[in-house]
Protein backbone atom coordinates (compact mmCIF):
# COMPACT_ATOMS: atom_id res chain seq x y z
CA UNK A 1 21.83 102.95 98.52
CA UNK A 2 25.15 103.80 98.43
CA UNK A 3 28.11 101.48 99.52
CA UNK A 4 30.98 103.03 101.07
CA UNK A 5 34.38 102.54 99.38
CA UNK A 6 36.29 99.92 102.27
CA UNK A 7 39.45 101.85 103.05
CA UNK A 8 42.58 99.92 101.96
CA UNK A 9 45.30 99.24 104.74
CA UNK A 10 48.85 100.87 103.40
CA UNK A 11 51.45 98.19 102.76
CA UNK A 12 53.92 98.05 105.33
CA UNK A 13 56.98 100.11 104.61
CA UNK A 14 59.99 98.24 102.99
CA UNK A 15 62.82 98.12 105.37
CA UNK A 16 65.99 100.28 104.81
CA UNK A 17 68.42 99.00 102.58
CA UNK A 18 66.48 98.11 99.51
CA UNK A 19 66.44 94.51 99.79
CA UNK A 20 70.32 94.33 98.52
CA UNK A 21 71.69 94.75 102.48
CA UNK A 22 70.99 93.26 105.96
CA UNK A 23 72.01 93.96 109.79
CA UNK A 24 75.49 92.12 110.70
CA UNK A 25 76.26 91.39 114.03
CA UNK A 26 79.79 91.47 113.89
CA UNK A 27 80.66 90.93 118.30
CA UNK A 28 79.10 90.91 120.93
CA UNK A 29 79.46 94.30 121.83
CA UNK A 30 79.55 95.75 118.60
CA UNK A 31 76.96 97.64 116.93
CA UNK A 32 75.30 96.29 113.70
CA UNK A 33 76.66 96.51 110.76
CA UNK A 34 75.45 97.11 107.26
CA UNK A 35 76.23 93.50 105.01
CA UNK A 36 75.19 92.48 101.35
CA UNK A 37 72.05 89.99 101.44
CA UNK A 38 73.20 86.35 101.83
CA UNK A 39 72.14 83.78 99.53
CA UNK A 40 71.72 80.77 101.70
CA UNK A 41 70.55 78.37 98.89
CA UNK A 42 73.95 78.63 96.82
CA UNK A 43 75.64 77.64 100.42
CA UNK A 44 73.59 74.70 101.04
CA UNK A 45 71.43 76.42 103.98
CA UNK A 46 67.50 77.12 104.38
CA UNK A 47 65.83 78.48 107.24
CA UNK A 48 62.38 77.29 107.75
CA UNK A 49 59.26 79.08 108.29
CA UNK A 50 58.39 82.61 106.66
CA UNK A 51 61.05 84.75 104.53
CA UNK A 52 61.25 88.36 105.93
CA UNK A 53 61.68 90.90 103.05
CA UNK A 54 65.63 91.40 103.17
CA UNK A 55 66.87 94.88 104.30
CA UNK A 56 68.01 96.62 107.72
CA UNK A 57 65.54 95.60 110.48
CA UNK A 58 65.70 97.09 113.62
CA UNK A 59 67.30 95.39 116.52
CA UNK A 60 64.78 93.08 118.43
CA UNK A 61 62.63 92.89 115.34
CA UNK A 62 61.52 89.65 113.88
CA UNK A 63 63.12 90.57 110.46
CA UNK A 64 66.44 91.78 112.12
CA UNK A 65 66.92 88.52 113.79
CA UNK A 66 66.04 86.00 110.89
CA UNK A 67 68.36 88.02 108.41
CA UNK A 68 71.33 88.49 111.26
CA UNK A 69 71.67 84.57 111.93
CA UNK A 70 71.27 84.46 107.84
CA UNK A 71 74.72 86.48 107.21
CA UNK A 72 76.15 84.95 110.17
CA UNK A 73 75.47 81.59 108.99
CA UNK A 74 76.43 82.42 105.53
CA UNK A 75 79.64 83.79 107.00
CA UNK A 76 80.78 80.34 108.16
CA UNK A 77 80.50 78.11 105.41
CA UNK A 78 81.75 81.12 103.08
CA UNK A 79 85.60 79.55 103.42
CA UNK A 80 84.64 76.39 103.16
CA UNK A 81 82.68 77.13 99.99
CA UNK A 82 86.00 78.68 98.58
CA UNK A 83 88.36 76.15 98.57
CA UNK A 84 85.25 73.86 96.68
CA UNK A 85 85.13 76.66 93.40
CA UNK A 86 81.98 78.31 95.91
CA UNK A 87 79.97 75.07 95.79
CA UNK A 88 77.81 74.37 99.37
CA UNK A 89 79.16 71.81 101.54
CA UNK A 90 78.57 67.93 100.67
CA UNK A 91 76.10 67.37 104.08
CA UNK A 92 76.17 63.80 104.96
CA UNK A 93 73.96 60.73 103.66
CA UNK A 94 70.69 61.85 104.41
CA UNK A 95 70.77 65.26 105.39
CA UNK A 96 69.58 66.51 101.52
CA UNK A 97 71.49 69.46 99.57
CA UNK A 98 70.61 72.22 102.23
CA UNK A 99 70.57 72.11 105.65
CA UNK A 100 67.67 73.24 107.71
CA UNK A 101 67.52 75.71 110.05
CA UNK A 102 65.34 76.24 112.34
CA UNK A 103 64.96 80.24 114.56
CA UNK A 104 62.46 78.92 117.65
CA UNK A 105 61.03 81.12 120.15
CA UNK A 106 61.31 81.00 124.24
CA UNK A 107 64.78 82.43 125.91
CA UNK A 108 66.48 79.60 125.40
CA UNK A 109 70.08 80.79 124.83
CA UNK A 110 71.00 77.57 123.02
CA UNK A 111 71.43 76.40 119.80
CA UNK A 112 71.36 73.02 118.78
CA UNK A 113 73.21 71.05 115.83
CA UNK A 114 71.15 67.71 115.29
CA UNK A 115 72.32 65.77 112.03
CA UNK A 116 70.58 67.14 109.33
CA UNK A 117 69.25 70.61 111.26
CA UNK A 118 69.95 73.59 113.00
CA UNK A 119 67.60 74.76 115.96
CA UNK A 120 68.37 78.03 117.41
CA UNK A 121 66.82 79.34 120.95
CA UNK A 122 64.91 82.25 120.89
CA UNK A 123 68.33 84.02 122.57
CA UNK A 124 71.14 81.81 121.01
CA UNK A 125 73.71 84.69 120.09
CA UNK A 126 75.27 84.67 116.80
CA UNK A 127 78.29 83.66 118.03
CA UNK A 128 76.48 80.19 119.39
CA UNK A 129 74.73 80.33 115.98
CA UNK A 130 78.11 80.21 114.64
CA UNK A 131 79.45 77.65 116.54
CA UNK A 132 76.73 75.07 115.83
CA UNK A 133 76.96 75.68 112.15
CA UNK A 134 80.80 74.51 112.87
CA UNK A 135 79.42 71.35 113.59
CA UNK A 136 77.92 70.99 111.27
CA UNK A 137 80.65 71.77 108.59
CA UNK A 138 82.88 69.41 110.56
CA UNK A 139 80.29 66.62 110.42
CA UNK A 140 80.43 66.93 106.62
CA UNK A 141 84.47 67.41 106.18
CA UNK A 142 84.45 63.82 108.58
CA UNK A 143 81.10 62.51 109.25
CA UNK A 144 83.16 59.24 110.96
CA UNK A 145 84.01 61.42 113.87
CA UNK A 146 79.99 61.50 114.80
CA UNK A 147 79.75 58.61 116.66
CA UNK A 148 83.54 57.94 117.25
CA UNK A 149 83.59 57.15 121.41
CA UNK A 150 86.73 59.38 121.91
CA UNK A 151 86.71 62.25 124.53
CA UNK A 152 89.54 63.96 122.01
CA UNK A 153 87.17 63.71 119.42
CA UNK A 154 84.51 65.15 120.66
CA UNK A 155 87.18 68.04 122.27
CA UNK A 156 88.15 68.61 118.61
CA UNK A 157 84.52 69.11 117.69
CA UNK A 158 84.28 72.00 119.94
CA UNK A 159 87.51 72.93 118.71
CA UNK A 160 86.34 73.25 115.43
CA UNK A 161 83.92 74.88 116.17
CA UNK A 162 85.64 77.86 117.84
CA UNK A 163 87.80 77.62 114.06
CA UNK A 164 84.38 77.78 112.19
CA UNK A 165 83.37 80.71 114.14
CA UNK A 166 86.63 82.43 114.07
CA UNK A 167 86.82 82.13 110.06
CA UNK A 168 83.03 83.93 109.50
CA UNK A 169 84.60 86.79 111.63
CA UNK A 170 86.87 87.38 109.59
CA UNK A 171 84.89 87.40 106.21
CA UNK A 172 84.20 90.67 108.07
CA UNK A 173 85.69 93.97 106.70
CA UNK A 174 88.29 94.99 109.02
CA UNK A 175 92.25 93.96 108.66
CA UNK A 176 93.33 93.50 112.47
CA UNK A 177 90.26 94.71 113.81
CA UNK A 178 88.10 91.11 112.51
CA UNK A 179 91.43 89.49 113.58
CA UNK A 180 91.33 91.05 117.12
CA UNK A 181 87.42 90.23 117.39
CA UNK A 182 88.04 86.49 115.88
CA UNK A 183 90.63 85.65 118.28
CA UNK A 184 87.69 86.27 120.93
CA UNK A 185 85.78 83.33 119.47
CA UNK A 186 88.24 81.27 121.23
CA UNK A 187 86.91 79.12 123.99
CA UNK A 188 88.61 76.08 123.88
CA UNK A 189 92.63 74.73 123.82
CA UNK A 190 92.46 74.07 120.44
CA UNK A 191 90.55 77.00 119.28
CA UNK A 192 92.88 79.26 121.15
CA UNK A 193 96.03 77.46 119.58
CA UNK A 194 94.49 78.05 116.23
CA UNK A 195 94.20 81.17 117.10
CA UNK A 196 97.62 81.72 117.19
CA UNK A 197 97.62 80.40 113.99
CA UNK A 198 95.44 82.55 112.22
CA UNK A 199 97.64 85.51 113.78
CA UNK A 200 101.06 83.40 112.35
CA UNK A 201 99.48 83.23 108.47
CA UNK A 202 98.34 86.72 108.89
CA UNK A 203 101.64 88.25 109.99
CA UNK A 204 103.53 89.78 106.36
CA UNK A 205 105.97 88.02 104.40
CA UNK A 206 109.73 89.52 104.33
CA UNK A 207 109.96 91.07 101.22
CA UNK A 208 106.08 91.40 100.70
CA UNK A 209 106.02 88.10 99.02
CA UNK A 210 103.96 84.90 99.37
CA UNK A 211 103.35 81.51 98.29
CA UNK A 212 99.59 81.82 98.28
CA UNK A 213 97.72 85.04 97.78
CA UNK A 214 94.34 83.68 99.24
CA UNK A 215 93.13 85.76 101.87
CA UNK A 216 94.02 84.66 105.53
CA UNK A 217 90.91 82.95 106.60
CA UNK A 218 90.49 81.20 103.36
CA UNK A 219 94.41 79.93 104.41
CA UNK A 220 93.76 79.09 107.54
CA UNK A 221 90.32 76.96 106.27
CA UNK A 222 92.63 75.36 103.78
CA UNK A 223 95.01 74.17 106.60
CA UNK A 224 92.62 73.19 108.85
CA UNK A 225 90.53 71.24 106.14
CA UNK A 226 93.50 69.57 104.91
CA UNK A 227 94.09 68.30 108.24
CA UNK A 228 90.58 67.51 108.96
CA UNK A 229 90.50 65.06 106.60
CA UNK A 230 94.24 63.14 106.66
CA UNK A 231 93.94 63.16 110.22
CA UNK A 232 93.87 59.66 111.81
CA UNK A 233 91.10 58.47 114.32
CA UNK A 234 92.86 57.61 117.12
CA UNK A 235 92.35 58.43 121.05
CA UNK A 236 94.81 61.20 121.09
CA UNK A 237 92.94 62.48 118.02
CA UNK A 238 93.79 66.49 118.90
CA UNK A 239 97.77 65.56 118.58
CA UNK A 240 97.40 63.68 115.20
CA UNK A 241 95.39 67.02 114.08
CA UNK A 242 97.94 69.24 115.39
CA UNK A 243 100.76 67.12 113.27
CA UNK A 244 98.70 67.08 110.37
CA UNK A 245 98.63 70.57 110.03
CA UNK A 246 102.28 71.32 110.73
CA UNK A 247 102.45 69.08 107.24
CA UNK A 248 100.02 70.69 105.39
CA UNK A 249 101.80 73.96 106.19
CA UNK A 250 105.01 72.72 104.88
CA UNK A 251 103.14 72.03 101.16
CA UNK A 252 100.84 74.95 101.62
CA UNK A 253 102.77 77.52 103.42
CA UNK A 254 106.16 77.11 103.05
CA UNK A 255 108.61 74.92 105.15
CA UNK A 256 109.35 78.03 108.03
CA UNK A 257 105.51 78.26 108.56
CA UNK A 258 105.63 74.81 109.39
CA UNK A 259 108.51 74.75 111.81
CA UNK A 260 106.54 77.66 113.68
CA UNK A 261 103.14 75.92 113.99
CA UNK A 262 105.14 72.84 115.21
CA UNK A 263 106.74 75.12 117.72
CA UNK A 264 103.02 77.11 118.59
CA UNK A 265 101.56 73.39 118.80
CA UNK A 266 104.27 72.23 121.42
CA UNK A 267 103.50 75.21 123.35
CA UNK A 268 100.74 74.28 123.42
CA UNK A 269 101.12 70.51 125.24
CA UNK A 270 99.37 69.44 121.25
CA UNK A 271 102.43 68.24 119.50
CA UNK A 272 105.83 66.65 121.45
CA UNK A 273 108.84 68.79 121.13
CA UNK A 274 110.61 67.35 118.86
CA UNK A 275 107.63 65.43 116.79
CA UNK A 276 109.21 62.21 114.60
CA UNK A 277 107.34 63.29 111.21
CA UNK A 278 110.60 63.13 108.74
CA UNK A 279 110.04 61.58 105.95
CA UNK A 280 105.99 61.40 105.75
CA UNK A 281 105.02 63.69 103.20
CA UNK A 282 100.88 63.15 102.71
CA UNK A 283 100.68 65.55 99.70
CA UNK A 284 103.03 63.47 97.83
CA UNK A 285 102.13 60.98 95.43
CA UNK A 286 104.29 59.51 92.57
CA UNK A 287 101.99 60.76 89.83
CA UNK A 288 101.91 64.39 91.75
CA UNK A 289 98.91 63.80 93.17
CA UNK A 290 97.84 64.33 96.58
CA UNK A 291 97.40 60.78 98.28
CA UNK A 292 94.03 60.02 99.40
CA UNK A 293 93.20 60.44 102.96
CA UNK A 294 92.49 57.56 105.06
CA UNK A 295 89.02 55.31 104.52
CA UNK A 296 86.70 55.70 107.95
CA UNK A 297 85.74 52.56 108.59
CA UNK A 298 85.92 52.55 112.17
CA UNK A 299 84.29 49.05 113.74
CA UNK A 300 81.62 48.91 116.31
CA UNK A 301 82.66 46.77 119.63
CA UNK A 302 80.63 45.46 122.33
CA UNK A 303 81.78 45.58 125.39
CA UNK A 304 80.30 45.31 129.28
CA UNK A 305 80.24 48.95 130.86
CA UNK A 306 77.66 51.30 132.23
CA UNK A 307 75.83 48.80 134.57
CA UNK A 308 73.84 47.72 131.52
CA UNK A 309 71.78 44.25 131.22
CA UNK A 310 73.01 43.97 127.98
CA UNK A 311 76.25 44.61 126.04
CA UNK A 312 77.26 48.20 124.77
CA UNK A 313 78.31 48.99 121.25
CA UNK A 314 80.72 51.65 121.25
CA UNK A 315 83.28 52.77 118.43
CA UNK A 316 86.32 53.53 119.54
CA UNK A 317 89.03 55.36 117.69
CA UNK A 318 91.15 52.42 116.61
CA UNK A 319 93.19 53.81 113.20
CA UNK A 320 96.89 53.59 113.38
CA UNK A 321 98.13 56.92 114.16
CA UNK A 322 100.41 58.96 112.47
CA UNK A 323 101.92 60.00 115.37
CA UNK A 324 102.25 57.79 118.05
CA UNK A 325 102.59 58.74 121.46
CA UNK A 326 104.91 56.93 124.22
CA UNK A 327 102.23 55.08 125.93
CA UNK A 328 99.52 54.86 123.50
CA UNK A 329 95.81 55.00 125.10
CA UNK A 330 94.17 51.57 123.94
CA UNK A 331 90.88 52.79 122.02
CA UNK A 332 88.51 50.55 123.85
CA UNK A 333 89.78 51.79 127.29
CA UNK A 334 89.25 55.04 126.25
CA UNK A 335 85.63 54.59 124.50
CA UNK A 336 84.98 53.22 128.00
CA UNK A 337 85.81 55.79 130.04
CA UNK A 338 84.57 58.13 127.22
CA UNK A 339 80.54 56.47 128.09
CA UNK A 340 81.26 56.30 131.74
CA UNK A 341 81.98 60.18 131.91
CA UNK A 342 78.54 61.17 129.59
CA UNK A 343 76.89 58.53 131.61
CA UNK A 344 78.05 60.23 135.05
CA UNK A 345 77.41 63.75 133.86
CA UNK A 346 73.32 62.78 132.29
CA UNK A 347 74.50 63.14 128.79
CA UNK A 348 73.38 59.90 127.96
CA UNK A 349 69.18 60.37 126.98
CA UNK A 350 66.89 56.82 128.21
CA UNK A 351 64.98 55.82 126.58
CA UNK A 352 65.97 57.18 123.76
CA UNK A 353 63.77 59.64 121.47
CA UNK A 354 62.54 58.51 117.91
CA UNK A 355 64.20 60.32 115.20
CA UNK A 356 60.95 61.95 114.58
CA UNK A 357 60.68 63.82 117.39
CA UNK A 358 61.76 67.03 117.91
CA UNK A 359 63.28 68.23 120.88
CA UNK A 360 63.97 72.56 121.00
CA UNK A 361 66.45 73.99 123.04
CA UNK A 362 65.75 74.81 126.74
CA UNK A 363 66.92 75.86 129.79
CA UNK A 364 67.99 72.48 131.14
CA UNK A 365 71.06 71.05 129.48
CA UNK A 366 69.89 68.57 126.62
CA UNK A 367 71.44 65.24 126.35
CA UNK A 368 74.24 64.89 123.81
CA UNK A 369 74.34 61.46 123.14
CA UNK A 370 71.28 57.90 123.55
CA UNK A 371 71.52 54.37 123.52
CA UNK A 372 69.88 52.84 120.79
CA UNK A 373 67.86 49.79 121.16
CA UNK A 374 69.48 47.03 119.25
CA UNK A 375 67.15 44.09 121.11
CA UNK A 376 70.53 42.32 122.11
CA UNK A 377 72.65 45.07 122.81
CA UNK A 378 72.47 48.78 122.72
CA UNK A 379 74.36 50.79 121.05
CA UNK A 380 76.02 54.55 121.71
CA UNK A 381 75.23 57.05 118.92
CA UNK A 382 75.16 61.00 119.16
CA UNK A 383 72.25 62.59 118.96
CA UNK A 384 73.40 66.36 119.05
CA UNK A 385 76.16 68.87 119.71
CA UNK A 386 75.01 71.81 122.04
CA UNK A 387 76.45 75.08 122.21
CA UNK A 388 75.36 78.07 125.03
């Protein structure tokens, strides 16, 4: 008897681009564009679940959507890798050498930066996708900030964000154009002030000259990393920022940069006027070093607030700013009324959720912060940034 040969199913057809290009999203009314295949492992980045052959998906597939977020992604910690000799960011203590992303399904439009991961909604845009990812840079730069009570600190955060975001658009191809469509990343005051900035470094030098050849974004990273990390932790944390960066312009960029981003940055309501920073020079060290920046050792405090039955731990932003303002906002006040306003707006999650569970975006707005049971007192901590 005679067996029939079983007919074999063809292999699916390789996507267009050969493997060595993928879809961009580059706005978000812009059509795709053509990119070369990210390598998220050299950046510190892994996106769980199965690996779509690279190439040129169509929109709405699967494969489009895995590899878009990948070049996106890749596209925000690219700056950040270039001012380290293009090692991947230095997560914090427990996160691991790559950070995990994760693409879930549902029409959630959010997308989620929990410590250690990234979960993106089915419809989180790339632009969100971006955002998160700014977090997450952020929490590595200054992983103090996480839990700092401060309403200016989490501001900044979003801030930073909109920077983040603004910097992978213009890893784009493009001149003014990615310039143009990065200034539309800007959502916040501070993003929209660095804005400005990013259009100041990118305007020519007289004579055709400059100080540093770097391109623009990888400038404008510098500056704002610089900053990031000098900057003290104190309520009016978006002002000491703001002065920081006027300083690290004056090293970096030349003394006239600097006087314009104070100028941009009192326009701003960021910076006073005429801001008393003569004579501090934090890139200035006797051996020619640059001095280190500040240690972030920022104390918990318990205090009575929220209603509770038992003391709350907060941590305020108590280091001695560089800047001081003419009334000064005491820290503890401010952590206060920082947990009253998350409190009054449902931010704060009871009872809390175990570190093992996971929680996916939705359409309800997800809790940013939870109190931690401490048996005698419960303590404030972050559990996420969200970004629609």
């Amino acid at each position: 008897m005679s067996q029939r040969r079983a007919a074999r199913t063809p292999p699916p057809a390789p996507p267009h681009g050969g493997g060595s290009t993928v879809l961009a999203v580059a706005g978000p009314q812009a059509a795709p564009v053509a990119r070369p295949r990210p390598a998220l492992a050299a950046l510190g980045l892994t996106i769980e679940g199965p690996v779509p052959l690279p190439g040129e998906y169509p929109p709405g597939t699967a494969g489009f959507r895995y590899w878009a977020t990948a070049e996106a992604l890749a596209r925000v910690v690219a700056p950040w890798a270039a001012l380290s000799a293009g090692s991947a960011p230095r997560w914090p203590a427990g996160v691991g050498p790559r950070l995990r992303v994760l693409l879930v399904g549902g029409g959630a439009r959010q997308a989620v930066y929990q410590r250690g991961r990234l979960i993106l909604g089915g419809r989180a845009s790339p632009e969100a996708a971006m955002r998160a990812l700014g977090h997450a840079v952020l929490n590595a730069l200054r992983p103090a900030l996480w839990d700092t009570s401060a309403a200016e600190v989490a501001a900044f955060h979003a801030g930073f964000a909109d920077a983040a975001a603004m910097l992978a658009v213009l890893e784009l191809p493009g001149g003014s154009d990615s310039l143009a469509q990065a200034r539309r990343q800007a959502v916040t005051p501070f993003g929209i002030a660095f804005a400005e900035v990013m259009a100041l470094l990118a305007r020519p030098e007289p004579g055709g000259g400059r100080a540093d050849p770097s391109p623009v974004g990888v400038r404008g990273a510098r500056l704002l990393g610089d900053a990031v990390r000098r900057a003290a932790i104190a309520p009016d944390f978006l002002r000491q920022v703001a002065a920081e960066m006027a300083l690290a312009a004056t090293v970096r960029e030349g003394p006239q940069h600097a006087e314009q981003l104070r100028a941009l940055f009192a326009r701003h309501a960021l910076l006073p006027r005429n801001p008393s920073l003569e004579g501090y020079d934090p890139h200035a060290a006797e051996d020619g070093t640059e001095l280190p920046a500040p240690t972030d050792a920022l104390p918990w405090i318990a205090t009575e607030a929220l209603g509770l039955d038992r003391p709350l731990l907060l941590c305020p932003a108590t280091q001695p700013p560089l800047l001081a303002a003419a009334d000064p906002p005491a820290p503890l006040a401010a952590a206060r009324e920082f947990a009253r306003v998350l409190t009054a707006h449902g931010m704060v999650e009871r009872p809390p959720i175990g570190r093992h569970q996971r929680r996916a975006p939705g359409t309800k707005p997800l809790p940013t912060h939870r109190l931690l049971d401490e048996g005698r007192a419960l303590r404030l901590v972050r559990e996420r940034f969200v970004v629609e």
